[in-house]
PDB file of N, CA and C in Angstrom:
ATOM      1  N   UNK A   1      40.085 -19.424  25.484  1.00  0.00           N
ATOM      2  CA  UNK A   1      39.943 -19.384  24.035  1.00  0.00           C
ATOM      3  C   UNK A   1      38.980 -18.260  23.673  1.00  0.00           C
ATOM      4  N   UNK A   2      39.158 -17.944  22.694  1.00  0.00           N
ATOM      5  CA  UNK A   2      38.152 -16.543  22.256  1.00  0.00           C
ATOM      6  C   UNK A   2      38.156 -16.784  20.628  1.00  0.00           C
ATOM      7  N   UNK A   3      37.008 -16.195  20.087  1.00  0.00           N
ATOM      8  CA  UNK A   3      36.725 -16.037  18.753  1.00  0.00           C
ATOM      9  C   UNK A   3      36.540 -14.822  18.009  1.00  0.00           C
ATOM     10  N   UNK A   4      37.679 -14.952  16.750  1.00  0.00           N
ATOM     11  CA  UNK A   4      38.163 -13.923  15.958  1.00  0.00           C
ATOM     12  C   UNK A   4      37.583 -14.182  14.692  1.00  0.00           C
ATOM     13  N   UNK A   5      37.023 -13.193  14.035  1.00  0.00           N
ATOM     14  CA  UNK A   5      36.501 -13.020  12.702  1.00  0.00           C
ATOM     15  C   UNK A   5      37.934 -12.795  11.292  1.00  0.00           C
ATOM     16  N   UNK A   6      37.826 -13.154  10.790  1.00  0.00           N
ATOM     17  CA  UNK A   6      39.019 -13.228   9.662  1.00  0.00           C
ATOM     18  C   UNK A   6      38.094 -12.611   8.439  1.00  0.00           C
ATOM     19  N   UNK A   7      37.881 -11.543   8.085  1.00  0.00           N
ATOM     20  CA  UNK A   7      37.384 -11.578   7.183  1.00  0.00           C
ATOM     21  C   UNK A   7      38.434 -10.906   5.812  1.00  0.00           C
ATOM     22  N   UNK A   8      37.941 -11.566   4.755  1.00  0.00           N
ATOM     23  CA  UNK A   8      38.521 -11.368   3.661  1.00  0.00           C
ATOM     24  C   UNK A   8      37.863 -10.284   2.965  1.00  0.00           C
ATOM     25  N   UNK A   9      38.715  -9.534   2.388  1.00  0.00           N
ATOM     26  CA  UNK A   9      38.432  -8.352   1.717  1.00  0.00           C
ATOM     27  C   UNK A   9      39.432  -8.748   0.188  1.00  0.00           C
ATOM     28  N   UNK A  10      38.823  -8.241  -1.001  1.00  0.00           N
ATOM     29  CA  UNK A  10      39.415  -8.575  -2.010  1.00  0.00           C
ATOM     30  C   UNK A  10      38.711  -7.772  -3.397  1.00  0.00           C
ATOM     31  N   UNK A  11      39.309  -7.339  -4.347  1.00  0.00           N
ATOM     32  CA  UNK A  11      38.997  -6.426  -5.842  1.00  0.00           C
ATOM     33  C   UNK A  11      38.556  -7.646  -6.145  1.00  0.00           C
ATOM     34  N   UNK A  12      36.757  -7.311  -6.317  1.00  0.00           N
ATOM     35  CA  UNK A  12      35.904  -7.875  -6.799  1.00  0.00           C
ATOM     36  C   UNK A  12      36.279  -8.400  -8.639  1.00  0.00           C
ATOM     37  N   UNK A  13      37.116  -7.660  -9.608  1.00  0.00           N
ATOM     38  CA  UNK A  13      37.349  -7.543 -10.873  1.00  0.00           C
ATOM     39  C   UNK A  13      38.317  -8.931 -10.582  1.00  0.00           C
ATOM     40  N   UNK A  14      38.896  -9.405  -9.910  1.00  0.00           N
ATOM     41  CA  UNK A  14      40.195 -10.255  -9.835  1.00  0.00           C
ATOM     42  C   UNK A  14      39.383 -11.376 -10.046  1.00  0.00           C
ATOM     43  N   UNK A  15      38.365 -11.590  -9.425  1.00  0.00           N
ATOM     44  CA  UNK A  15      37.583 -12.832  -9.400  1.00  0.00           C
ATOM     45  C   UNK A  15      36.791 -13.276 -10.080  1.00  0.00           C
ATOM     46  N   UNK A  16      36.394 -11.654 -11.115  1.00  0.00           N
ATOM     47  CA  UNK A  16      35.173 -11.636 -12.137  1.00  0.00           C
ATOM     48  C   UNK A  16      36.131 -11.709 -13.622  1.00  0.00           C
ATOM     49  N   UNK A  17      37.403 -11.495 -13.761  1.00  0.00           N
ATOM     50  CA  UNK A  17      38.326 -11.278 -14.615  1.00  0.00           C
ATOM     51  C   UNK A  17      39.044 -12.689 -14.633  1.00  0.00           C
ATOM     52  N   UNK A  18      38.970 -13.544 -13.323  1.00  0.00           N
ATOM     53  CA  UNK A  18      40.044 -15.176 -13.241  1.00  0.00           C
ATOM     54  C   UNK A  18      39.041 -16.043 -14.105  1.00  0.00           C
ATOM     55  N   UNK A  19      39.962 -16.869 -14.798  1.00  0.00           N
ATOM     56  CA  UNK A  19      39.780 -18.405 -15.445  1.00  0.00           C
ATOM     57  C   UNK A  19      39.101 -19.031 -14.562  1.00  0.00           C
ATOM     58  N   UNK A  20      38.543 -19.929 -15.458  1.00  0.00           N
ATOM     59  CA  UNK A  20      38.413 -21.459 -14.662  1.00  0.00           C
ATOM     60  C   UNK A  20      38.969 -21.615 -13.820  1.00  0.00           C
ATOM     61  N   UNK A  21      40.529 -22.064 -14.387  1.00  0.00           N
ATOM     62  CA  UNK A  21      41.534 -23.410 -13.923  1.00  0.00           C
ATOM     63  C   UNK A  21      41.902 -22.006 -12.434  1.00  0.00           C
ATOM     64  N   UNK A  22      42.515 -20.652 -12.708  1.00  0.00           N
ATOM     65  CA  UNK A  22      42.658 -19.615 -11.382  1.00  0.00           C
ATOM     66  C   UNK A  22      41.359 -20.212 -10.448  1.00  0.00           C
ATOM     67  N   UNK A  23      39.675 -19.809 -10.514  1.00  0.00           N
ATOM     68  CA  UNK A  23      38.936 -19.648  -9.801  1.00  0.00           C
ATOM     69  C   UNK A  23      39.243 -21.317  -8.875  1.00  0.00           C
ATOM     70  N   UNK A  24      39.087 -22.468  -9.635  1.00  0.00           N
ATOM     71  CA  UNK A  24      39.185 -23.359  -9.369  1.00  0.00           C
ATOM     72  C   UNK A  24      40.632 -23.995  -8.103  1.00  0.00           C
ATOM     73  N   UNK A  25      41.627 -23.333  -8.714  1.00  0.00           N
ATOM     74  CA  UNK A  25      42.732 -23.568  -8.237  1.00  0.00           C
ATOM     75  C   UNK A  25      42.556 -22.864  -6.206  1.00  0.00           C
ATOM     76  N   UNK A  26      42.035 -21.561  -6.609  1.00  0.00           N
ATOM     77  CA  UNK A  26      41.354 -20.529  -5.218  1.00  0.00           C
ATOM     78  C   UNK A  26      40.734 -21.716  -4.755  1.00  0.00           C
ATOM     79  N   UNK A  27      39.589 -22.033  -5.173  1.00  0.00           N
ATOM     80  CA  UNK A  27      38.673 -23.146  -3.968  1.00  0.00           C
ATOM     81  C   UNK A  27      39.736 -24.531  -3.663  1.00  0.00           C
ATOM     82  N   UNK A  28      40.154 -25.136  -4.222  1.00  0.00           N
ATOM     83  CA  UNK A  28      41.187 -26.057  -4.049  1.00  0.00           C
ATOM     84  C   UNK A  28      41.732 -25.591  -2.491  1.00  0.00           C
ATOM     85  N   UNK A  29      42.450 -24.306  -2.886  1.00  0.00           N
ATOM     86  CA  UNK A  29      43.397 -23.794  -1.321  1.00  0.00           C
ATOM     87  C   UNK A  29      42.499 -23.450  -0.407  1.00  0.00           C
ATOM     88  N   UNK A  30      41.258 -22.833  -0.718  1.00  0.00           N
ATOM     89  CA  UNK A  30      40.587 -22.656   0.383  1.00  0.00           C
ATOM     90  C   UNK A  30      40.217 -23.997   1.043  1.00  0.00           C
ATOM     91  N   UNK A  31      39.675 -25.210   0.250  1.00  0.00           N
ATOM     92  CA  UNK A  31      39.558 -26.451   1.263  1.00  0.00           C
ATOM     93  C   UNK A  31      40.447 -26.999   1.805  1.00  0.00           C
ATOM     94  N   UNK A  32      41.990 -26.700   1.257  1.00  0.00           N
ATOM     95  CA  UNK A  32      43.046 -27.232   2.215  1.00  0.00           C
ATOM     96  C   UNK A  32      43.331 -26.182   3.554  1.00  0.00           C
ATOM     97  N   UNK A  33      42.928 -24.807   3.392  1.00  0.00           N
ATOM     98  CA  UNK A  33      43.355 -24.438   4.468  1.00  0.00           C
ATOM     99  C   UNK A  33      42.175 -24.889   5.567  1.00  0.00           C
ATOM    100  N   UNK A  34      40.710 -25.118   4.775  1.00  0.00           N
ATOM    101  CA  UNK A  34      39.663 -25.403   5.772  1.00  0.00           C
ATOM    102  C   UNK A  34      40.380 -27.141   6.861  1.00  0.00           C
ATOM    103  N   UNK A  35      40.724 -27.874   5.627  1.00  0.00           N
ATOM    104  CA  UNK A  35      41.589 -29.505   6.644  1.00  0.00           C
ATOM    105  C   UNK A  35      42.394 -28.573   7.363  1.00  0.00           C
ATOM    106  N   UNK A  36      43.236 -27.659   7.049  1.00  0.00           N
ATOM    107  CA  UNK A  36      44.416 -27.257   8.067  1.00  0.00           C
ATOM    108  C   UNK A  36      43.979 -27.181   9.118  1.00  0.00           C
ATOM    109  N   UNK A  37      42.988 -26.134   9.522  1.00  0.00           N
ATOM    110  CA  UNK A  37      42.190 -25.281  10.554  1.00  0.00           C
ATOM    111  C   UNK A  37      40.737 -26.056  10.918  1.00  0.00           C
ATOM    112  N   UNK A  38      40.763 -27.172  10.687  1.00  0.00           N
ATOM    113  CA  UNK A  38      39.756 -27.980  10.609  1.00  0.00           C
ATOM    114  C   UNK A  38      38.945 -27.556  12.444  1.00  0.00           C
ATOM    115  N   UNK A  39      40.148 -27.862  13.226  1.00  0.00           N
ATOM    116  CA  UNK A  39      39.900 -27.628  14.452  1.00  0.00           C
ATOM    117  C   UNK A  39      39.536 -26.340  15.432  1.00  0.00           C
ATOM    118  N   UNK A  40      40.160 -25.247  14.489  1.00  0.00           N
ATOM    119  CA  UNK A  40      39.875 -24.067  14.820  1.00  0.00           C
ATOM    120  C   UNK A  40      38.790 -23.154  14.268  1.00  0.00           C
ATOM    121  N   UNK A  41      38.448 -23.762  12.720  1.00  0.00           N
ATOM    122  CA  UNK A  41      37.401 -22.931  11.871  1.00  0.00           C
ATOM    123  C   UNK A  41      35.326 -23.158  12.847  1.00  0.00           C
ATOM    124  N   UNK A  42      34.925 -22.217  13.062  1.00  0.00           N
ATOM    125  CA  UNK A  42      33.864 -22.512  13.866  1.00  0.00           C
ATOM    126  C   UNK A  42      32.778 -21.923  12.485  1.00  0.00           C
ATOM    127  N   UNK A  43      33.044 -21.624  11.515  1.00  0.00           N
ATOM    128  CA  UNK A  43      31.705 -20.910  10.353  1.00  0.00           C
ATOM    129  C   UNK A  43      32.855 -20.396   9.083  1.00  0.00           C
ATOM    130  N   UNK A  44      31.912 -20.041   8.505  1.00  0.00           N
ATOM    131  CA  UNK A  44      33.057 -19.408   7.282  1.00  0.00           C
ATOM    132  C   UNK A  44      31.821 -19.425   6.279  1.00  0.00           C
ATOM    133  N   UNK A  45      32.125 -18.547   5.378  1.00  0.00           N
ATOM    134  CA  UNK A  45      31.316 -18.320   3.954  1.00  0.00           C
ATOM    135  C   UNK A  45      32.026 -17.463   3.298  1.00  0.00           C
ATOM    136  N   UNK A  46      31.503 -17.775   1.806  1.00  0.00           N
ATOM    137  CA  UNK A  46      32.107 -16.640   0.673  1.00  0.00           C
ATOM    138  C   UNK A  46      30.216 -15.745   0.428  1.00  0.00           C
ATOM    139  N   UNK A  47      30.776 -14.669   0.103  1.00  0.00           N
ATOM    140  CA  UNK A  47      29.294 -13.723   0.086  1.00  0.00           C
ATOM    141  C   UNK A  47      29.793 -13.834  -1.605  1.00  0.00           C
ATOM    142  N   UNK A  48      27.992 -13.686  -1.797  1.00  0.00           N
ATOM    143  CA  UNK A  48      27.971 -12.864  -3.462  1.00  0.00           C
ATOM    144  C   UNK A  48      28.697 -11.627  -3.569  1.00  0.00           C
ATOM    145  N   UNK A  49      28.749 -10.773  -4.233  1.00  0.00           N
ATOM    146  CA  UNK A  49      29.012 -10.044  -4.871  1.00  0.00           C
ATOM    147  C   UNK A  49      28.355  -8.881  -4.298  1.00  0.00           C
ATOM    148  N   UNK A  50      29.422  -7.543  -4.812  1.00  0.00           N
ATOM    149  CA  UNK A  50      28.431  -6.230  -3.882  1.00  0.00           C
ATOM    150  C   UNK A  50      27.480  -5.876  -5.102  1.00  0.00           C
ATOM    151  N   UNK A  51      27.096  -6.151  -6.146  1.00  0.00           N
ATOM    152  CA  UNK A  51      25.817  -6.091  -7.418  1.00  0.00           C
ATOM    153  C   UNK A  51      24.983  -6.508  -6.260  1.00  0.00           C
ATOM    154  N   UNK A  52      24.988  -7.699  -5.436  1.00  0.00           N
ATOM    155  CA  UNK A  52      23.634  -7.853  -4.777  1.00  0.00           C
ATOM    156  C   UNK A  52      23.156  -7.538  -3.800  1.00  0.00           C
ATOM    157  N   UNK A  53      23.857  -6.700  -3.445  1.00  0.00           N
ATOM    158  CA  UNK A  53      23.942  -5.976  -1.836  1.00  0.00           C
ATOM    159  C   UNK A  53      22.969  -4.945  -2.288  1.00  0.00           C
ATOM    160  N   UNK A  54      22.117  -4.896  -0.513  1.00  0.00           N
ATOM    161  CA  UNK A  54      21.101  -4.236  -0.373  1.00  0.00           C
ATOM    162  C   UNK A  54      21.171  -3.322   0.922  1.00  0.00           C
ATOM    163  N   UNK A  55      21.770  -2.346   1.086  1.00  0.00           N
ATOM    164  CA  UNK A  55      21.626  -1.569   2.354  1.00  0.00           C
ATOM    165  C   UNK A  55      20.862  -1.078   3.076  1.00  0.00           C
ATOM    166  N   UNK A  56      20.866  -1.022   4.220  1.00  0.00           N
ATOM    167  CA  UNK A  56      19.561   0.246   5.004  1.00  0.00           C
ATOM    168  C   UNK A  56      20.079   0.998   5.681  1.00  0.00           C
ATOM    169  N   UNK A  57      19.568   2.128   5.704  1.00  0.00           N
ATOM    170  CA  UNK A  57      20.050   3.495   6.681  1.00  0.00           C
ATOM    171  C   UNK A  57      18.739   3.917   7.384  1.00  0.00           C
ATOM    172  N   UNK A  58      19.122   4.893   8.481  1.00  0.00           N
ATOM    173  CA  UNK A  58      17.975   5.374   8.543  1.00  0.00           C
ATOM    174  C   UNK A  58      18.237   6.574   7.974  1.00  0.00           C
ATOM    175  N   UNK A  59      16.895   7.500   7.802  1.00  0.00           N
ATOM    176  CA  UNK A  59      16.861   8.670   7.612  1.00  0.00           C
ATOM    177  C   UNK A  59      16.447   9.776   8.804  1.00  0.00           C
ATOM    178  N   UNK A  60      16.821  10.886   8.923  1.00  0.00           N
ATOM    179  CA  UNK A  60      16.607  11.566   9.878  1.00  0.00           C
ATOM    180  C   UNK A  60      16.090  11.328  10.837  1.00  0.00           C
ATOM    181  N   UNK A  61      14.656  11.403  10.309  1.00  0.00           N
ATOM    182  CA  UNK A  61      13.252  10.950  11.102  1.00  0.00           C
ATOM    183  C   UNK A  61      13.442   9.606  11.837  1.00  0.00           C
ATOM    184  N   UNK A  62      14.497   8.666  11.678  1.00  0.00           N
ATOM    185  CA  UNK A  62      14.710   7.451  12.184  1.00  0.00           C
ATOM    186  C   UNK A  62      14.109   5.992  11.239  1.00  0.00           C
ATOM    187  N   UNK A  63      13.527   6.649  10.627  1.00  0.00           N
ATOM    188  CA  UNK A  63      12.708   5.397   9.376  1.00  0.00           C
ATOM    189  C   UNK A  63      14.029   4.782   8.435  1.00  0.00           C
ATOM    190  N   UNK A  64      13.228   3.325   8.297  1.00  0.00           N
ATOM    191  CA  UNK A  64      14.673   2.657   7.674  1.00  0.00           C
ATOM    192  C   UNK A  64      14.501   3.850   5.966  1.00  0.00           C
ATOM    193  N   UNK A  65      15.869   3.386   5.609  1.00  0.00           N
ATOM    194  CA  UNK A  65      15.420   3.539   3.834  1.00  0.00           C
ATOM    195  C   UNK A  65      16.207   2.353   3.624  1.00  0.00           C
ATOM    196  N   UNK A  66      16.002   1.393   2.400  1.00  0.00           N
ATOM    197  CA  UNK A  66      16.147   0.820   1.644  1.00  0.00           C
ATOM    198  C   UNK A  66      17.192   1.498   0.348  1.00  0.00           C
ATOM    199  N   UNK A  67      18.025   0.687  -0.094  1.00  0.00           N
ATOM    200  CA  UNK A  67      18.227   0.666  -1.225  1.00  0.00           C
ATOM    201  C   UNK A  67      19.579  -0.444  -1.572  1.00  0.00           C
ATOM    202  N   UNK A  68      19.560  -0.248  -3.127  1.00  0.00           N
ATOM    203  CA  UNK A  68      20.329  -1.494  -3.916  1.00  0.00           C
ATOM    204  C   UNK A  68      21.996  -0.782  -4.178  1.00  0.00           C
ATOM    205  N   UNK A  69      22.234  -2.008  -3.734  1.00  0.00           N
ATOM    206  CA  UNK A  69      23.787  -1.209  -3.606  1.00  0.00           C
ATOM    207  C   UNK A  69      24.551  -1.927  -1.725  1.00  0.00           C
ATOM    208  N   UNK A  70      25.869  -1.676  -2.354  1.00  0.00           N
ATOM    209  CA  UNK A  70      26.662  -2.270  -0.882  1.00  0.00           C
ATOM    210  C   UNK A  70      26.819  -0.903   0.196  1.00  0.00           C
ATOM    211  N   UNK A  71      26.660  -0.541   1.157  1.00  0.00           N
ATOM    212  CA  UNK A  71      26.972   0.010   2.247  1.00  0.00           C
ATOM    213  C   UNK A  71      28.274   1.328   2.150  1.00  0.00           C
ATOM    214  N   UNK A  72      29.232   1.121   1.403  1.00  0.00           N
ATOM    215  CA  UNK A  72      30.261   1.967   0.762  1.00  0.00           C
ATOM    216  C   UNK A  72      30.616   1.545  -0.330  1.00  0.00           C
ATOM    217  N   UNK A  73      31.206   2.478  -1.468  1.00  0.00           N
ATOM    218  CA  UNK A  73      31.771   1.821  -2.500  1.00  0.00           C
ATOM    219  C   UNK A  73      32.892   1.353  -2.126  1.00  0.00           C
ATOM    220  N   UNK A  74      33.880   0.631  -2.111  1.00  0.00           N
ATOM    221  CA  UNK A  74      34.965   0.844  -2.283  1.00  0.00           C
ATOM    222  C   UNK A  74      36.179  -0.364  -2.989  1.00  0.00           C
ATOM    223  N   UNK A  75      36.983  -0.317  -2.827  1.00  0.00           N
ATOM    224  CA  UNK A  75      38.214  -0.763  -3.974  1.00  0.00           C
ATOM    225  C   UNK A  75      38.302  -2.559  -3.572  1.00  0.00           C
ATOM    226  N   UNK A  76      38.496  -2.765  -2.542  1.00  0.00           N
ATOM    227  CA  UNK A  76      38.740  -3.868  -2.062  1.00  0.00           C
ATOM    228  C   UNK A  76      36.940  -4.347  -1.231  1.00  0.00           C
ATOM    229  N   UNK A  77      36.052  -5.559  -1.519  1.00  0.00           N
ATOM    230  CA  UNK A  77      34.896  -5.790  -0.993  1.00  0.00           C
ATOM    231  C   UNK A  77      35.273  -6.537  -0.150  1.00  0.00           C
ATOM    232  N   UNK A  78      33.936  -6.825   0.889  1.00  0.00           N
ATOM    233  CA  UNK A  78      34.094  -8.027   1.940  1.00  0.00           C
ATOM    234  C   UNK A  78      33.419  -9.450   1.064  1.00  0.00           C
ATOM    235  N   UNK A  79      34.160  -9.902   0.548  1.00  0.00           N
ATOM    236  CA  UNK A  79      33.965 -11.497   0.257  1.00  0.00           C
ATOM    237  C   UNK A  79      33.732 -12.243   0.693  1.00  0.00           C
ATOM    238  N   UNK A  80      34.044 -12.255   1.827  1.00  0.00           N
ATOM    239  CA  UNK A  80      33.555 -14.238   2.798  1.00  0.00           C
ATOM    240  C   UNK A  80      34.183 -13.770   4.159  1.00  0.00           C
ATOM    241  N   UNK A  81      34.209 -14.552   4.730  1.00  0.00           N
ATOM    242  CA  UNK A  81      34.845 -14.727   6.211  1.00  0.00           C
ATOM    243  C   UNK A  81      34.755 -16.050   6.556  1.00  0.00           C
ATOM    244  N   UNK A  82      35.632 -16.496   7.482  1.00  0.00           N
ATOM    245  CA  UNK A  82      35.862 -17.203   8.412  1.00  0.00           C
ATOM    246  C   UNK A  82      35.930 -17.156   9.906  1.00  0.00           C
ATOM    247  N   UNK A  83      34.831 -17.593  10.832  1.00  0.00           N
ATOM    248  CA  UNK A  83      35.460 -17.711  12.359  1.00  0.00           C
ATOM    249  C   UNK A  83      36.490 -18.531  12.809  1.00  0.00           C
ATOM    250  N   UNK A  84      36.846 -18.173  13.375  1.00  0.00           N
ATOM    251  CA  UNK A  84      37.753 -19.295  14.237  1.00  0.00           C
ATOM    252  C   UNK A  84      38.011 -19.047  15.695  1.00  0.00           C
ATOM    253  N   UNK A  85      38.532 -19.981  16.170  1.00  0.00           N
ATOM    254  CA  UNK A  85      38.351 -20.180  17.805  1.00  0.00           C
ATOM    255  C   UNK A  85      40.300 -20.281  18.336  1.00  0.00           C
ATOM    256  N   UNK A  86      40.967 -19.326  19.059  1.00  0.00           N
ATOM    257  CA  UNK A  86      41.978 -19.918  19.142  1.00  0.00           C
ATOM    258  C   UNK A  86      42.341 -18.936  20.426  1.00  0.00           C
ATOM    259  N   UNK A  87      43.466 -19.398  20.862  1.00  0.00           N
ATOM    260  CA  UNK A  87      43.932 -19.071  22.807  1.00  0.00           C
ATOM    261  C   UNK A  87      43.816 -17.644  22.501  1.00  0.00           C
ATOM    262  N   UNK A  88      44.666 -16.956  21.288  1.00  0.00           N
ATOM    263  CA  UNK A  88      44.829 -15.496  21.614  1.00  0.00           C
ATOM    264  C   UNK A  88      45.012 -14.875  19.988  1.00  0.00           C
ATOM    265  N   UNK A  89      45.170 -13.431  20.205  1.00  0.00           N
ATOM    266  CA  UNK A  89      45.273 -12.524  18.637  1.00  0.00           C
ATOM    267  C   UNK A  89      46.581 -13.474  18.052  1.00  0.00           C
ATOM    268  N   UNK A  90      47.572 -13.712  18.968  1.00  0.00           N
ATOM    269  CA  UNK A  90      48.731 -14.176  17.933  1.00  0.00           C
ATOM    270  C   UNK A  90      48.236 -15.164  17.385  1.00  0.00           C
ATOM    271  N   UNK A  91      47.902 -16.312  18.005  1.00  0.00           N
ATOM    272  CA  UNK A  91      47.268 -17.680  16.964  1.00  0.00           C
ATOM    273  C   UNK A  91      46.068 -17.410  16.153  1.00  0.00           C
ATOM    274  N   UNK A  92      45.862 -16.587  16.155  1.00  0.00           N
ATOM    275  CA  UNK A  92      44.314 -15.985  15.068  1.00  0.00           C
ATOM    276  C   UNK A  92      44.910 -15.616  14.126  1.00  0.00           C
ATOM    277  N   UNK A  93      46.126 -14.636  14.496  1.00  0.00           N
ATOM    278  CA  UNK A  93      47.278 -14.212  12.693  1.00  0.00           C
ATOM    279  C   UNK A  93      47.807 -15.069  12.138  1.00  0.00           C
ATOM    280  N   UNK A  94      48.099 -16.091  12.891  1.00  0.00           N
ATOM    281  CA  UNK A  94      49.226 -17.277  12.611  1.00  0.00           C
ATOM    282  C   UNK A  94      48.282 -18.221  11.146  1.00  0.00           C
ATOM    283  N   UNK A  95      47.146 -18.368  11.934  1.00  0.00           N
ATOM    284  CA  UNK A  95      45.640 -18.814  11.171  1.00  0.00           C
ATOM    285  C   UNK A  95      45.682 -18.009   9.393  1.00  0.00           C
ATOM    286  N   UNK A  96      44.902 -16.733   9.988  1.00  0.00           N
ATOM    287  CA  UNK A  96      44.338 -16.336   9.200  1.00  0.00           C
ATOM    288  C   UNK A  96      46.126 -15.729   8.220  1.00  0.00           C
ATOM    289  N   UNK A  97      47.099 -15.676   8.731  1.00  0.00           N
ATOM    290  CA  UNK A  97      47.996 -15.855   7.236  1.00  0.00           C
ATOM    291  C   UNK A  97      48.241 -17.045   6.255  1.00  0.00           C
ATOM    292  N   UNK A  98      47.129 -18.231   6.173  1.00  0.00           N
ATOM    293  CA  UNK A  98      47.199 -18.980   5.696  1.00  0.00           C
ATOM    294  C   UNK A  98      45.748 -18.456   4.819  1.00  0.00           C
ATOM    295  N   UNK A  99      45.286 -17.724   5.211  1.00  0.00           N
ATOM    296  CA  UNK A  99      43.688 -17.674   4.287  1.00  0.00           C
ATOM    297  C   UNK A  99      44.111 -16.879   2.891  1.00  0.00           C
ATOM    298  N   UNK A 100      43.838 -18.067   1.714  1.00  0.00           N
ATOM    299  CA  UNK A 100      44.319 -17.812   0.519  1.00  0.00           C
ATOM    300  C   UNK A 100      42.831 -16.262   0.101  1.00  0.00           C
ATOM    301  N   UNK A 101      44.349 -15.612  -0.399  1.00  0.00           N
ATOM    302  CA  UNK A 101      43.054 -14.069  -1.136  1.00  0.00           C
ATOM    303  C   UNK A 101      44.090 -13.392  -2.092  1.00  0.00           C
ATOM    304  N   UNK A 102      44.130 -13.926  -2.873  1.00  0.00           N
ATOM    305  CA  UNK A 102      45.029 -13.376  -3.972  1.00  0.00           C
ATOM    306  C   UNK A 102      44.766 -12.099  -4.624  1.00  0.00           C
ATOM    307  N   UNK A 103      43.499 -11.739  -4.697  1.00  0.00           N
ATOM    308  CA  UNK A 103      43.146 -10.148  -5.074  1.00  0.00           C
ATOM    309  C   UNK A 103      43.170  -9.572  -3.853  1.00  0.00           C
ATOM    310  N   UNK A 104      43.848  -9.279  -3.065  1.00  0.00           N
ATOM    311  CA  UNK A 104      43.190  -8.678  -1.814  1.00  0.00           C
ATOM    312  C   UNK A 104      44.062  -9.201  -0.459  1.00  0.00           C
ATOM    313  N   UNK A 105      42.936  -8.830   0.469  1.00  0.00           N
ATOM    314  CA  UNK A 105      43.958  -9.501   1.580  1.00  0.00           C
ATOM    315  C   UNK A 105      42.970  -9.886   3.101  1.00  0.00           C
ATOM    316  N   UNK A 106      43.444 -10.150   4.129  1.00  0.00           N
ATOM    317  CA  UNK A 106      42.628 -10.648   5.137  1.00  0.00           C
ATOM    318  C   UNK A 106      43.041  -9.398   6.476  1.00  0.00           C
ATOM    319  N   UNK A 107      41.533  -9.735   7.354  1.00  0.00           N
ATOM    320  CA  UNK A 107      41.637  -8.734   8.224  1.00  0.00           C
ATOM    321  C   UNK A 107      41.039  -9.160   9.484  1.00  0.00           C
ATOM    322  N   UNK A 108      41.469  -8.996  10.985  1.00  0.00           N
ATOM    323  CA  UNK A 108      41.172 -10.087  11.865  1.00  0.00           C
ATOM    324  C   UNK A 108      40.487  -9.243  13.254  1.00  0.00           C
ATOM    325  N   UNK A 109      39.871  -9.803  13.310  1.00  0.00           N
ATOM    326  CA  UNK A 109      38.820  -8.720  14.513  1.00  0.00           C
ATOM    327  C   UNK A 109      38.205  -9.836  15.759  1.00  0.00           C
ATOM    328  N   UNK A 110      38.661  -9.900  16.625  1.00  0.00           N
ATOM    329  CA  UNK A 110      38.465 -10.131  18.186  1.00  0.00           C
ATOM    330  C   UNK A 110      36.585 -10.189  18.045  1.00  0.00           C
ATOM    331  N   UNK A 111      36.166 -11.477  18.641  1.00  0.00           N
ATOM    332  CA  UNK A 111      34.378 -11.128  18.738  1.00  0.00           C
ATOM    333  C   UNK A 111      34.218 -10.604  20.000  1.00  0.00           C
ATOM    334  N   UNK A 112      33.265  -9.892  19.934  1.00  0.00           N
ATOM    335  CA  UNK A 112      32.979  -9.217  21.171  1.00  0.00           C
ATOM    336  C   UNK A 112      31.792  -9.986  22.406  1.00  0.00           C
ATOM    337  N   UNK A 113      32.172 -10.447  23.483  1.00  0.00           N
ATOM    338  CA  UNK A 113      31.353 -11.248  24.281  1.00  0.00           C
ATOM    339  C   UNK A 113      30.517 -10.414  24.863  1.00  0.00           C
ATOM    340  N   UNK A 114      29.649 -10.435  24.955  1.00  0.00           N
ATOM    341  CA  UNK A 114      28.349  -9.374  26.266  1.00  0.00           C
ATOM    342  C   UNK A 114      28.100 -10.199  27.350  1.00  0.00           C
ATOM    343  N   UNK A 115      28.008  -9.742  28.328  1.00  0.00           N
ATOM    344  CA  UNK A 115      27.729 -10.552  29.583  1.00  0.00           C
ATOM    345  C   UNK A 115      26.449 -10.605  30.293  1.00  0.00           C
TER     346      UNK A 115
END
């Protein structure tokens, strides 16, 4: 068995632009897919928003810098993720094509073990 990261990527505006009864309806499917995968889900979270994202780089010299703001701009954010635990990549897709992301979509990455 090995553990794959599912993370969701999704247009932040879809979620800041949905209703109630939409936002509501999203968490609904997300707890049924959590019973689905009950056995396979090992962590999972939804992140705030990239408004609260705080990056660090270094600078030349190697010193952190600070600042407010997400890591890249871009079109689609990382929203949440889910781990999960399953024999191989095929049962990790099989999984994570059930992870509801209606603005957006999901993306599945192998964890890396160190020995």
């Amino acid at each position: 068995m090995g553990q794959y990261l599912v993370l969701i990527y999704e247009q932040e505006a879809g979620w800041e632009e949905a209703d109630p009864e939409k936002t509501g309806e999203m968490m609904v499917e997300h707890q049924r897919f959590g019973e689905r995968h009950r056995a396979s889900i090992r962590g999972g979270n939804a992140l705030m928003p990239t408004s609260t994202a705080t990056s660090i780089r270094r600078d030349e010299g190697g010193a952190p810098v600070v600042t407010d703001g997400p890591f890249i701009e871009t079109k689609e954010a990382l929203g949440g993720f889910y781990l999960v635990e399953a024999a191989d990549l095929d049962e990790a897709l099989a999984i994570a094509q059930e992870v509801p992301a209606p603005f957006g979509g999901v993306e599945v990455r192998p964890v890396r073990v160190f020995d």
